[in-house]
Protein backbone atom coordinates (compact mmCIF):
# COMPACT_ATOMS: atom_id res chain seq x y z
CA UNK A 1 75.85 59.81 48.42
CA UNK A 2 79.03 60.35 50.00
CA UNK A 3 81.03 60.11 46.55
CA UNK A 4 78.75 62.94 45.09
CA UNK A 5 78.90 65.25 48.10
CA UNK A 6 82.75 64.77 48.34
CA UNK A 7 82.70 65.52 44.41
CA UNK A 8 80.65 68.67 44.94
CA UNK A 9 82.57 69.90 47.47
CA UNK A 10 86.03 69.18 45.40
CA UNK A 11 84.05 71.57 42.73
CA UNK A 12 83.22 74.39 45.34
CA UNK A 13 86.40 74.48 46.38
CA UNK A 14 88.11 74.49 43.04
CA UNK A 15 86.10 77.60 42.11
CA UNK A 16 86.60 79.42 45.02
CA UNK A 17 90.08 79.03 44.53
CA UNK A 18 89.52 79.99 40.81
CA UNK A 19 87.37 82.93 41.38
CA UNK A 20 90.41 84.43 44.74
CA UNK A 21 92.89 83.74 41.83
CA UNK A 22 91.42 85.53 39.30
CA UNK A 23 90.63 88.40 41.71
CA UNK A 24 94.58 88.47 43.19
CA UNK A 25 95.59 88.31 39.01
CA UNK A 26 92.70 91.23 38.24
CA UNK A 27 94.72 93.30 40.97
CA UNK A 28 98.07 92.97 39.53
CA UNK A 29 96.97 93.12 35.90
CA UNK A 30 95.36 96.68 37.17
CA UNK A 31 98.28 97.46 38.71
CA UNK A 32 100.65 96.87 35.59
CA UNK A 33 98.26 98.96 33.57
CA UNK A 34 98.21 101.87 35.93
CA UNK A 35 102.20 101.62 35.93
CA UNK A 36 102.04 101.48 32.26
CA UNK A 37 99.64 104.19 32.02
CA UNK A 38 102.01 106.21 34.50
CA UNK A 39 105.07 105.60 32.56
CA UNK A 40 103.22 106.47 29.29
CA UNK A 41 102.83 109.99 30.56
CA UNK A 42 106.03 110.57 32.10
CA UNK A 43 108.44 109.67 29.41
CA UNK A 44 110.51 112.40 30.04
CA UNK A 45 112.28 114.50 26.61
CA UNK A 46 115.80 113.35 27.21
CA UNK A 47 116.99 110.93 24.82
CA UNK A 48 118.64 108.65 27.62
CA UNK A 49 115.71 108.48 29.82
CA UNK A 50 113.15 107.94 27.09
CA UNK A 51 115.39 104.76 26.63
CA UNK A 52 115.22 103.80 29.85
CA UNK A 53 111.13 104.14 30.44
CA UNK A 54 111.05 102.35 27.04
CA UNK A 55 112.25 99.54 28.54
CA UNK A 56 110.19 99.42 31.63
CA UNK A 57 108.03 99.91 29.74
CA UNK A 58 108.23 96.84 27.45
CA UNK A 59 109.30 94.63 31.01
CA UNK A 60 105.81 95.85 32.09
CA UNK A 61 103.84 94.79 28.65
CA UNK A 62 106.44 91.70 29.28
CA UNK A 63 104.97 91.12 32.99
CA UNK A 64 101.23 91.72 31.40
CA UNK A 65 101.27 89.59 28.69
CA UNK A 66 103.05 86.58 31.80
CA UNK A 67 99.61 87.60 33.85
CA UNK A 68 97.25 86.59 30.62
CA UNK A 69 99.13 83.72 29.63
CA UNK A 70 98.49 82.77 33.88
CA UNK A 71 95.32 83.55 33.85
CA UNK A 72 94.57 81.71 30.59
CA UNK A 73 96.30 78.61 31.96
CA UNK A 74 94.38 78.72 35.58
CA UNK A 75 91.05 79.14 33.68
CA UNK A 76 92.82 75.66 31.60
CA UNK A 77 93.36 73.98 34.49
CA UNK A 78 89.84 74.99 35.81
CA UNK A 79 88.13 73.63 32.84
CA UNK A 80 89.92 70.27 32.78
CA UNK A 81 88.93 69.93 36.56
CA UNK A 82 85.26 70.99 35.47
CA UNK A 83 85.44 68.04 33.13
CA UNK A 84 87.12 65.05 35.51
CA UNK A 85 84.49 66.45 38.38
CA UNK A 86 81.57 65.97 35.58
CA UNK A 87 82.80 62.64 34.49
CA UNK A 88 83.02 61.52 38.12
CA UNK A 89 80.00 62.29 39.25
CA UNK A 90 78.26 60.76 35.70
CA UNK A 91 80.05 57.99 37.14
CA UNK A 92 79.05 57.97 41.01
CA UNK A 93 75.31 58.88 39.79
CA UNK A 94 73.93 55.39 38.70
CA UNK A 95 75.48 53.87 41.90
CA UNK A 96 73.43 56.57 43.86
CA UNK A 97 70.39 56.30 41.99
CA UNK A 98 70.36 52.12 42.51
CA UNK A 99 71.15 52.56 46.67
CA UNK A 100 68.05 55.27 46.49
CA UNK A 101 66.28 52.59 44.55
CA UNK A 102 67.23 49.77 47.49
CA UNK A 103 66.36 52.24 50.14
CA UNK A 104 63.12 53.09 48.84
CA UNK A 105 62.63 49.21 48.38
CA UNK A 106 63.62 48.85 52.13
């Protein structure tokens, strides 16, 4: 019983962590977009400045893009770890269902 409680709680606390990830990545992808969209409107008319903007611009998109490929490797990891917590606990299961068995013998 032990083994699956310790299992579930491993779970829990791997999607909590997920879930204040995602939330802290959310934030900064919203923030990027709201520079982005800032930028967007800004771009002044002088040549040399449009230049500039451009390329915060793309370093922005750049920074965006680094957030998704994050995010897309966090919900990886999450998935794998959804997986090894699923095979462990298909594992622990039969040894908890035969010590309910004895106990209920007992």
């Amino acid at each position: 019983m032990a083994d699956y409680e310790v299992a579930a709680h491993m779970l829990g606390e791997c999607e909590r962590r997920v879930v204040e990830a995602e939330i802290c990545l959310q934030a900064k992808i919203d923030a990027l977009q709201m520079e982005y969209d800032f930028l967007a409107k800004e771009v002044p008319k002088k040549e040399k400045e449009e230049v500039r903007l451009e390329k915060i611009i793309i370093e922005a998109g750049a920074r965006f893009k680094a957030i998704l490929v994050g995010i897309n490797m966090l919900q990886r990891r999450n998935e794998e770890f959804l997986v090894d917590s699923q095979r462990y606990m298909d594992e622990v299961e039969p040894n908890l269902k035969s010590v309910i068995t004895v106990v209920e013998v007992l």
